[in-house]
N, C-alpha and C. Protein backbone atom coordinates (compact mmCIF):
# COMPACT_ATOMS: atom_id res chain seq x y z
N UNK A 1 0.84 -1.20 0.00
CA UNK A 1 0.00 0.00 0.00
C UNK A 1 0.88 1.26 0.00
N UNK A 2 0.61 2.48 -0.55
CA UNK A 2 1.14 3.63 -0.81
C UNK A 2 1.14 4.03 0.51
N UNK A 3 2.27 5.13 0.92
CA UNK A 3 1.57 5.45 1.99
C UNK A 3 1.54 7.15 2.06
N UNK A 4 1.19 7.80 3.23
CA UNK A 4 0.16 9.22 2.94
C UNK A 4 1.29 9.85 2.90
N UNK A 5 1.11 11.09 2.24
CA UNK A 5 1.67 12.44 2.06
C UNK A 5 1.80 12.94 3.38
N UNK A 6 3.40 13.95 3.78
CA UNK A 6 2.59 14.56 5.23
C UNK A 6 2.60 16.13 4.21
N UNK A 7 1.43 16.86 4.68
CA UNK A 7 1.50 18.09 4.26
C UNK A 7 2.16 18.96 5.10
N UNK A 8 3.60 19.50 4.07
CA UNK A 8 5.07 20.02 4.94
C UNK A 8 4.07 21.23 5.84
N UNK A 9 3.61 22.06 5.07
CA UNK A 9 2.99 23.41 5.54
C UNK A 9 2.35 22.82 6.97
N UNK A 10 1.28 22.20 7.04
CA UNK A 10 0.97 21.59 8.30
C UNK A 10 1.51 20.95 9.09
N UNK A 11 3.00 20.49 8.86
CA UNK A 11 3.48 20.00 9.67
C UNK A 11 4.61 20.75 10.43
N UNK A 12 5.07 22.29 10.05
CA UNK A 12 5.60 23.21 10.07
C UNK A 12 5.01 24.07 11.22
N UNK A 13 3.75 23.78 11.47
CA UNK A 13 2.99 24.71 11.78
C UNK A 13 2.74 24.32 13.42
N UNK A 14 2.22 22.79 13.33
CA UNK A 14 1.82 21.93 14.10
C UNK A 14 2.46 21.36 14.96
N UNK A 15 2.11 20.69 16.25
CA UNK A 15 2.31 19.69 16.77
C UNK A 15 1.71 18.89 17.54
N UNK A 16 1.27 17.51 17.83
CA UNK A 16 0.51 16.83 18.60
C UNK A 16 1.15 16.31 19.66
N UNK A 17 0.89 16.57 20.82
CA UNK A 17 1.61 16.41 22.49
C UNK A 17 0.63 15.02 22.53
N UNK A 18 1.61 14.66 23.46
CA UNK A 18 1.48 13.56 24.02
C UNK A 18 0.24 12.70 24.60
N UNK A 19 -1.22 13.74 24.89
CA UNK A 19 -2.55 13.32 25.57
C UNK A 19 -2.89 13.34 23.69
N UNK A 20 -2.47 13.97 22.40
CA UNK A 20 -3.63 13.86 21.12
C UNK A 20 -3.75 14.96 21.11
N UNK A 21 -3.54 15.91 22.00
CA UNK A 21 -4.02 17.37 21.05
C UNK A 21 -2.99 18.05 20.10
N UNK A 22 -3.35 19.00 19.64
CA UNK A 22 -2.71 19.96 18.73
C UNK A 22 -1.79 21.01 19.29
N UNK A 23 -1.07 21.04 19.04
CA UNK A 23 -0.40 22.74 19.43
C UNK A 23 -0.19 23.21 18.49
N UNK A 24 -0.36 24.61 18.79
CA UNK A 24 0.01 25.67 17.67
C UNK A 24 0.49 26.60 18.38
N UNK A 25 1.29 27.39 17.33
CA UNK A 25 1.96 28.87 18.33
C UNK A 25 0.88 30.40 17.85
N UNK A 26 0.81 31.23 18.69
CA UNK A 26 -0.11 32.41 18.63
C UNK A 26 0.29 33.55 17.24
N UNK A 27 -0.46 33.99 16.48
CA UNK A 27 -0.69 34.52 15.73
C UNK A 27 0.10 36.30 16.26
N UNK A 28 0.44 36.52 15.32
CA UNK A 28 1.03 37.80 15.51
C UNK A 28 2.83 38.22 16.66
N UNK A 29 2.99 37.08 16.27
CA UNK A 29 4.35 37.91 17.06
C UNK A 29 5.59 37.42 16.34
N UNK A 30 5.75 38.19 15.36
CA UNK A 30 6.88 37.88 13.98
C UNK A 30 7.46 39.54 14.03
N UNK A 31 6.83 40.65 14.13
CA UNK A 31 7.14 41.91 13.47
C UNK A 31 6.74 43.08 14.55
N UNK A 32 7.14 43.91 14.31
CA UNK A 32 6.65 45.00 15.09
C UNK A 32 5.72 45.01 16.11
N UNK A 33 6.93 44.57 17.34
CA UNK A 33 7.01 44.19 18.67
C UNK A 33 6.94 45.33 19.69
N UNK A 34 7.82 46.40 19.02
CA UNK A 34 7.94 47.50 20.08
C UNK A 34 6.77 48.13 19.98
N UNK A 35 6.05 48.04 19.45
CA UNK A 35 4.11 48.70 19.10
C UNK A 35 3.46 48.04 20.01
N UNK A 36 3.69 46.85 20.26
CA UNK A 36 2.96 45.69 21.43
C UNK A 36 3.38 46.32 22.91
N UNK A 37 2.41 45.76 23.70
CA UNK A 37 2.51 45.78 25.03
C UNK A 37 3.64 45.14 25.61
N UNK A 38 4.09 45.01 26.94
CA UNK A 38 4.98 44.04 27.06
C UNK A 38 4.30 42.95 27.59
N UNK A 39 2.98 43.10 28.39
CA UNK A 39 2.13 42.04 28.70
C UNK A 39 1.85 41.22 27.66
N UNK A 40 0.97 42.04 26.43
CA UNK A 40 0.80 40.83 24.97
C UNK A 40 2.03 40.25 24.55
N UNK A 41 2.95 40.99 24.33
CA UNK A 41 4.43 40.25 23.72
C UNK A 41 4.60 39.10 25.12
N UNK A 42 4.37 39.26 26.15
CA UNK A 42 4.70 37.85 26.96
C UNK A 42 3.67 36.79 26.73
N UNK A 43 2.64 36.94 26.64
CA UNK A 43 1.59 36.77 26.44
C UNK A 43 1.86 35.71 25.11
N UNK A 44 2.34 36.10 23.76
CA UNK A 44 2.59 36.02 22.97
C UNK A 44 3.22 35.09 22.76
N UNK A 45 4.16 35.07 23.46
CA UNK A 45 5.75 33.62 23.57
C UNK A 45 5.04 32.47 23.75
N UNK A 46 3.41 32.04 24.25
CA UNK A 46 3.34 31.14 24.89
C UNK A 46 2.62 30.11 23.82
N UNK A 47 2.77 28.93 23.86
CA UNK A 47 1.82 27.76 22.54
C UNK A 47 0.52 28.15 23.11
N UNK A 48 -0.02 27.81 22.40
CA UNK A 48 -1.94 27.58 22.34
C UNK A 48 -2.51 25.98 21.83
N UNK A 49 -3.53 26.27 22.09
CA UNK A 49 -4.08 24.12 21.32
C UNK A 49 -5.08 25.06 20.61
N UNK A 50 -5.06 23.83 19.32
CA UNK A 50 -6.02 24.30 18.68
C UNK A 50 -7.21 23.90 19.09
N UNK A 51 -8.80 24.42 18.49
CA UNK A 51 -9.67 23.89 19.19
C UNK A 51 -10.05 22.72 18.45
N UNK A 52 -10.92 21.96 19.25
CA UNK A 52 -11.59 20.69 19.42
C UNK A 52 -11.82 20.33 17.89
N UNK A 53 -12.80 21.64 16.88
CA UNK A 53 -13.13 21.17 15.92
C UNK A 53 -12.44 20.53 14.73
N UNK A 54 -11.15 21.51 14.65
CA UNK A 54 -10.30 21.59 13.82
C UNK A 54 -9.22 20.74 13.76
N UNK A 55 -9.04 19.65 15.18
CA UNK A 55 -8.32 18.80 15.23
C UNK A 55 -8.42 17.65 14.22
N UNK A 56 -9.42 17.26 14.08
CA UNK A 56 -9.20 16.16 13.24
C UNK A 56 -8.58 15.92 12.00
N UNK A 57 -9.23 17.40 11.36
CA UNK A 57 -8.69 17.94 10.12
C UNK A 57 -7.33 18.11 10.39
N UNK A 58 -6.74 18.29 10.94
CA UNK A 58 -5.42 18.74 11.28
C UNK A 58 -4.17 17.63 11.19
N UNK A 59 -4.91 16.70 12.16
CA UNK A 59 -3.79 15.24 12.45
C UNK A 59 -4.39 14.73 11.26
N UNK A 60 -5.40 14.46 10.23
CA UNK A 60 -5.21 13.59 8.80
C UNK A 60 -4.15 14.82 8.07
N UNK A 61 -3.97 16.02 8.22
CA UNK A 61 -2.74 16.11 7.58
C UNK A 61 -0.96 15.68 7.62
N UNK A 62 -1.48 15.29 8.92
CA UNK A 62 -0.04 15.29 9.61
C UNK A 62 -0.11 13.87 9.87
N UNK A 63 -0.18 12.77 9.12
CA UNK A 63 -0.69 11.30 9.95
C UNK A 63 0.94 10.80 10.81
N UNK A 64 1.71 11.00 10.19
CA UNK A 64 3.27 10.80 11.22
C UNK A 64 3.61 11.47 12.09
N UNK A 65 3.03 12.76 12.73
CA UNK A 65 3.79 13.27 13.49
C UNK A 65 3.08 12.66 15.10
């Protein structure tokens, strides 16, 4: 049997910890930092999970990781 593609972009992005969920890192903290708070920029550093819905879709992209 063939086996699956991992999609690089999603797997770049992603990661699945150890209980099955998703991690992802927070949106917006690449660029113009000194405009930010220092609370959001800490704020910022930290992973997030993605939510519930979007998981599934997520790990059939990534079936190896």
């Amino acid at each position: 049997m063939p086996k699956m593609k991992t999609r690089k972009s999603y797997a770049k992005r992603f990661k699945v910890t150890g209980t099955g969920r998703v991690r992802r890192s927070k949106a917006g903290a690449n660029h113009m930092m000194q405009e930010k708070s220092r609370k959001r920029v800490r704020r910022l550093r930290k992973n997030d999970m993605v939510d519930k819905t979007l998981e599934k879709k997520i790990k059939r992209m990534i079936p190896y990781k």
